[in-house]
C-alpha atoms as a PDB file:
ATOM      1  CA  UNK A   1     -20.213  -4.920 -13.819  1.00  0.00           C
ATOM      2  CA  UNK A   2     -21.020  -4.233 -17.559  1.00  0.00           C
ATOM      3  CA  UNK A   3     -20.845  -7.314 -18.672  1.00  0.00           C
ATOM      4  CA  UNK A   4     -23.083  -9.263 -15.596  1.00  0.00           C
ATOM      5  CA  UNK A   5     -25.412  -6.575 -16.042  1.00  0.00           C
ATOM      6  CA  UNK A   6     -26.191  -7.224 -19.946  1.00  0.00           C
ATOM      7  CA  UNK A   7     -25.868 -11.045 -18.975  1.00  0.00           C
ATOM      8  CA  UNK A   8     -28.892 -10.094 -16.804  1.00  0.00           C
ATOM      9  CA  UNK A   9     -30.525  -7.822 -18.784  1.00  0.00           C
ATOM     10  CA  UNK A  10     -30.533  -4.840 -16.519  1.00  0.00           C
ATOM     11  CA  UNK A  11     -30.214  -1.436 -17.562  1.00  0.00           C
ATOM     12  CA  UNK A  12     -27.450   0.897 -15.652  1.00  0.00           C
ATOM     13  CA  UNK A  13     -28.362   4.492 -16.908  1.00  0.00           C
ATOM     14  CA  UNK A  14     -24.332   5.046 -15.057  1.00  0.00           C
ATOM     15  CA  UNK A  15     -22.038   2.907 -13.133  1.00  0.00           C
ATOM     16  CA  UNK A  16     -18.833   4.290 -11.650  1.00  0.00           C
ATOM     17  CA  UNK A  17     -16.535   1.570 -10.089  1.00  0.00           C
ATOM     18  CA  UNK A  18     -13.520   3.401  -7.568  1.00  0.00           C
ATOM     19  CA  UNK A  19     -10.492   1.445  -6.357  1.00  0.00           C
ATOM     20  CA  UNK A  20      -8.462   2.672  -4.255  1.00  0.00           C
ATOM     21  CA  UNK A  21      -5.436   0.801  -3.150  1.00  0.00           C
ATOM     22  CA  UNK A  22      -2.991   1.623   0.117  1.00  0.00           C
ATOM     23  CA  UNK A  23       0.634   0.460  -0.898  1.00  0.00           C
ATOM     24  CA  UNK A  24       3.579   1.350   1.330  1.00  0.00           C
ATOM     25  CA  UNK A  25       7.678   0.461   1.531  1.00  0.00           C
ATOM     26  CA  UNK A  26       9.844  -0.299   4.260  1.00  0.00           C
ATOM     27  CA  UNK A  27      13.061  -0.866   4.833  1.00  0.00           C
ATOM     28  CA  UNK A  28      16.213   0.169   2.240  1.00  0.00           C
ATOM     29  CA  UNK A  29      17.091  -0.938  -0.943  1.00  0.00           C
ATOM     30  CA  UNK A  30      20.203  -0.398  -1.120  1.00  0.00           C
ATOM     31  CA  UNK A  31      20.700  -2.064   2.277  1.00  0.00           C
ATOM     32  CA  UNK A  32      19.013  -4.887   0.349  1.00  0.00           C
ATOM     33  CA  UNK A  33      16.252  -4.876   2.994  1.00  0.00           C
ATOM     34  CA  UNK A  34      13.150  -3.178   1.254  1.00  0.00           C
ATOM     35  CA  UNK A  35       9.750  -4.736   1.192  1.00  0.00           C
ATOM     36  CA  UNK A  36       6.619  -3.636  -0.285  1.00  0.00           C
ATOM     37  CA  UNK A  37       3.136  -4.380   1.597  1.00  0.00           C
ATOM     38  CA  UNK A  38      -0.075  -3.859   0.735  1.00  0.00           C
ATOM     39  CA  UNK A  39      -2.540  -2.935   3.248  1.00  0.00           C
ATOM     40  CA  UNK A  40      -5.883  -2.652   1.374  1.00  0.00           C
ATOM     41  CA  UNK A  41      -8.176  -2.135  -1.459  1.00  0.00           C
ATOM     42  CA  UNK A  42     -11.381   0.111  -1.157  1.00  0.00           C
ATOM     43  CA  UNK A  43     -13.756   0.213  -3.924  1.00  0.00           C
ATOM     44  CA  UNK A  44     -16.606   2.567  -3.892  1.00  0.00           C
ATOM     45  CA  UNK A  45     -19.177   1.189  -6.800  1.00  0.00           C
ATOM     46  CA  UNK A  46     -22.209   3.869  -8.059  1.00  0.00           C
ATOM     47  CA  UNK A  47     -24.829   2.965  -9.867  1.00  0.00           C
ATOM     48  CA  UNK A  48     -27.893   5.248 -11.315  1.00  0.00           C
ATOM     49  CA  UNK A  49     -30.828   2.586 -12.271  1.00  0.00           C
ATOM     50  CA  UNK A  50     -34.610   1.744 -12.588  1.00  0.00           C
ATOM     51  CA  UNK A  51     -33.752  -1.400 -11.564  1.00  0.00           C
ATOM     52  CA  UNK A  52     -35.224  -2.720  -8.619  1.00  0.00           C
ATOM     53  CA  UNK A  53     -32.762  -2.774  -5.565  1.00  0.00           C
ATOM     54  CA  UNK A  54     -32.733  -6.966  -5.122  1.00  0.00           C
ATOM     55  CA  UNK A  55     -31.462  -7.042  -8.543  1.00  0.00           C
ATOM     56  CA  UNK A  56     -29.231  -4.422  -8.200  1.00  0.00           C
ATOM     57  CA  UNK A  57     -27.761  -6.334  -5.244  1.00  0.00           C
ATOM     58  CA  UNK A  58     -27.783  -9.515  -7.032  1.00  0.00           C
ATOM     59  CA  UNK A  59     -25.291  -7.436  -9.824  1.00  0.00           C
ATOM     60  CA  UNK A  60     -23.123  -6.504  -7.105  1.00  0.00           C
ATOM     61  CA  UNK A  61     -22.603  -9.832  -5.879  1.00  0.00           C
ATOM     62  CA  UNK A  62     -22.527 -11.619  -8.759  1.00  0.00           C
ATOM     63  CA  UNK A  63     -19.903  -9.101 -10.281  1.00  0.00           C
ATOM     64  CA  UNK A  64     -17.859  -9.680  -7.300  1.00  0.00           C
ATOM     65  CA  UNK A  65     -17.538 -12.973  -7.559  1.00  0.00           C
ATOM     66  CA  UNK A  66     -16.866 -12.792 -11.217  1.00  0.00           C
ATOM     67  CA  UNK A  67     -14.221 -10.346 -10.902  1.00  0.00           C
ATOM     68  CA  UNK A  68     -10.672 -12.270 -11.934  1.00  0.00           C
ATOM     69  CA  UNK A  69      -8.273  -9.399 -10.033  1.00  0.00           C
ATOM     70  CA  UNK A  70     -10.872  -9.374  -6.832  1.00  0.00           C
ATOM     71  CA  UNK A  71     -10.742 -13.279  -6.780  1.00  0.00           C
ATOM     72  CA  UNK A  72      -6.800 -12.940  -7.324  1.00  0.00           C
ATOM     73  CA  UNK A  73      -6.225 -10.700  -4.169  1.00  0.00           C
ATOM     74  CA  UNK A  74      -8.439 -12.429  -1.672  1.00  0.00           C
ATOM     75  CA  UNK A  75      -8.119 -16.330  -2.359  1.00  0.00           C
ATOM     76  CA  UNK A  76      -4.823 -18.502  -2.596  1.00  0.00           C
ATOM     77  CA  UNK A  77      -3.838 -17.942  -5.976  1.00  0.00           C
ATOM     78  CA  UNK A  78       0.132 -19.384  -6.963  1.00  0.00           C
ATOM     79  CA  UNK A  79       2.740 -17.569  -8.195  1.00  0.00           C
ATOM     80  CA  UNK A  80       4.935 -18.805 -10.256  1.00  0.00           C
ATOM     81  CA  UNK A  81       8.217 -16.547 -10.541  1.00  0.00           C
ATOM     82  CA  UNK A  82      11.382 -17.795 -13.182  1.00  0.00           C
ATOM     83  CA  UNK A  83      14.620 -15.272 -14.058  1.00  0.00           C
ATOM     84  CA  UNK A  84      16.931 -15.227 -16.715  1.00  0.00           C
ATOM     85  CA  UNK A  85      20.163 -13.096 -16.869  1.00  0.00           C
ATOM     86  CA  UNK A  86      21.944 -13.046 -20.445  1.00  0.00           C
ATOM     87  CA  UNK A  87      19.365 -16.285 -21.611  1.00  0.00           C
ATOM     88  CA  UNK A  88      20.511 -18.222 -18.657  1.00  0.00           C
ATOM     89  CA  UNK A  89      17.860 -19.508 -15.867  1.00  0.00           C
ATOM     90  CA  UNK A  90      18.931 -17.887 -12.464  1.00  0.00           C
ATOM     91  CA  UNK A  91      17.733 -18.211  -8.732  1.00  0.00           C
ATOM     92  CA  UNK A  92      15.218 -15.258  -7.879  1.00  0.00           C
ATOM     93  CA  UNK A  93      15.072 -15.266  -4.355  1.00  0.00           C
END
């Protein structure tokens, strides 16, 4: 947000951004069936500025889309996975 807004030139007398993100487990790992999920992200942004709202807005969105881990989460980013074991390439999954 910092950096779109000084792009901009607007002033932020404060900005707060909150994440909060809702992880949960199933299953057993020892029974070699755990998984991990993630069910959400909710982020709470505050901001204390003269600015006029439309431009405020526009911050929002633009930050948003500039935002590399937001981008990450919601589009179809790949993921590469390799393992080694002693130096020696092995089979993840």
């Amino acid at each position: 947000m910092t950096q779109v807004a000084s792009k901009k030139k607007l002033n932020l007398q404060k900005e707060i951004v909150k994440v909060t993100a809702h992880f949960r487990e199933t299953g057993s790992v020892l029974r070699g069936d755990a998984e991990a999920f993630c069910d959400g992200f909710e982020v709470e942004i505050q901001i204390e500025s003269e600015e006029p709202l439309q431009a405020i807005q526009e911050l929002v969105r633009l930050a948003r889309r500039m935002c590399f881990t937001e981008v990450a989460l919601t589009g179809h980013t790949p993921v590469t996975v390799s393992a080694t074991l002693n130096g020696e390439l092995i089979d993840p999954d």
